[in-house]
C-alpha atoms as a PDB file:
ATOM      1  CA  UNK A   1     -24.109  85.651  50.318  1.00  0.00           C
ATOM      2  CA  UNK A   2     -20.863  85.230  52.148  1.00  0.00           C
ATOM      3  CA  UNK A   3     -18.013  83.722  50.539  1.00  0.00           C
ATOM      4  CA  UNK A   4     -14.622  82.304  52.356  1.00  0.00           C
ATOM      5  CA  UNK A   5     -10.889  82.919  51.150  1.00  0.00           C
ATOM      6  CA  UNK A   6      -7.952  82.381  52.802  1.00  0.00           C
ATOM      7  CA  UNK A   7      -5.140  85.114  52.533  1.00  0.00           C
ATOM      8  CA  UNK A   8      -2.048  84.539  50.467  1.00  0.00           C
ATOM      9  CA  UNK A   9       0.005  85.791  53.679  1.00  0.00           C
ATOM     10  CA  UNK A  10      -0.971  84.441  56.545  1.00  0.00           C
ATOM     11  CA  UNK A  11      -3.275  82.002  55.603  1.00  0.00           C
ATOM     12  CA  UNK A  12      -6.860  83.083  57.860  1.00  0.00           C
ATOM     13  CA  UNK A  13      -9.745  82.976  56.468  1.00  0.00           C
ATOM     14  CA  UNK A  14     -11.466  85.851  55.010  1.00  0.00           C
ATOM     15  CA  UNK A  15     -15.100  86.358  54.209  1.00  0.00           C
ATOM     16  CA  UNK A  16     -16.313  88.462  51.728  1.00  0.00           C
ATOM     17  CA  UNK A  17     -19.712  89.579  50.893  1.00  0.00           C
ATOM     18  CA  UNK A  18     -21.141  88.576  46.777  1.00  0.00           C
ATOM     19  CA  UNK A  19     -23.863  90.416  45.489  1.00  0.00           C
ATOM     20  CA  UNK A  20     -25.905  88.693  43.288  1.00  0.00           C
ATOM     21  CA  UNK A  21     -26.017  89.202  39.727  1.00  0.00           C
ATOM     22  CA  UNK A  22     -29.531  88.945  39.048  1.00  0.00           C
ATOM     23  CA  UNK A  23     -32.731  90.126  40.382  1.00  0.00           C
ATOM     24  CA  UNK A  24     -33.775  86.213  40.646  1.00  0.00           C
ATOM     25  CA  UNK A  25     -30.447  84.909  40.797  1.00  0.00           C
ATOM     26  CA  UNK A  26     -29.331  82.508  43.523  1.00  0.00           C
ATOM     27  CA  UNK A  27     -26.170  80.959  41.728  1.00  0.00           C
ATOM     28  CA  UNK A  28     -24.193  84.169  40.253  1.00  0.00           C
ATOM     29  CA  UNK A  29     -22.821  86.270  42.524  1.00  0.00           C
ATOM     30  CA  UNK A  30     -20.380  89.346  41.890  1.00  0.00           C
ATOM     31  CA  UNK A  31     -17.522  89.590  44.318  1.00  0.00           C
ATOM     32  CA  UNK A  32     -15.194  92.509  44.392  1.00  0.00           C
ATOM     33  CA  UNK A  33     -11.665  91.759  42.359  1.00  0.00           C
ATOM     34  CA  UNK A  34      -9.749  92.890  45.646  1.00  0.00           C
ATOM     35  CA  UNK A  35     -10.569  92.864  49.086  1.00  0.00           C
ATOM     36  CA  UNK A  36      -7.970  92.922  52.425  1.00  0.00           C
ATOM     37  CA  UNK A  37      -7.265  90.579  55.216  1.00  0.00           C
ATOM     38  CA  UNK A  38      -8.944  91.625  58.227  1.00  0.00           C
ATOM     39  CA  UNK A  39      -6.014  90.054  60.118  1.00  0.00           C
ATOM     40  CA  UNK A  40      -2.709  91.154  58.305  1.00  0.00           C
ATOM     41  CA  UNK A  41      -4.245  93.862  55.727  1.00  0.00           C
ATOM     42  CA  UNK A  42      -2.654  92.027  53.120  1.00  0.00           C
ATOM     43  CA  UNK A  43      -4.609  93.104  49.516  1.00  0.00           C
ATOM     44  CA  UNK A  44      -5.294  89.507  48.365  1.00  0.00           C
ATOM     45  CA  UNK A  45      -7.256  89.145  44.776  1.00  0.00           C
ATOM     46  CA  UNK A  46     -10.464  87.233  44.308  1.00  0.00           C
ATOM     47  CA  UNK A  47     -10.421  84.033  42.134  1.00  0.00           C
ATOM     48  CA  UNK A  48     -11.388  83.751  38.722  1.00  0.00           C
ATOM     49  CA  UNK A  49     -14.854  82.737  38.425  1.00  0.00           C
ATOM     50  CA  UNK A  50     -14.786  79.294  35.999  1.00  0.00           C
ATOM     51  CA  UNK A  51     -18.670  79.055  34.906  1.00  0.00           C
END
């Protein structure tokens, strides 16, 4: 499942790809701590997950 972020630099949104946690699971997805703008290259850090 794709997930949107916008870059702490210049502000474009980013989409990163979550795997999902579970075999059966379609609410938990693990996204990678650190990913990079696709338009800068800026290293920008994933949100904490709150559930």
């Amino acid at each position: 499942m794709d997930f949107e972020f916008d870059c702490w630099r210049c502000d474009t949104t980013c989409v990163v790809w979550g795997k999902p946690r579970g075999f059966w699971s379609t609410t938990h997805y693990e996204l990678p701590a650190e990913w990079d703008c696709w338009n800068c290259g800026a290293t920008n850090s994933t949100p904490d997950d709150d559930d």
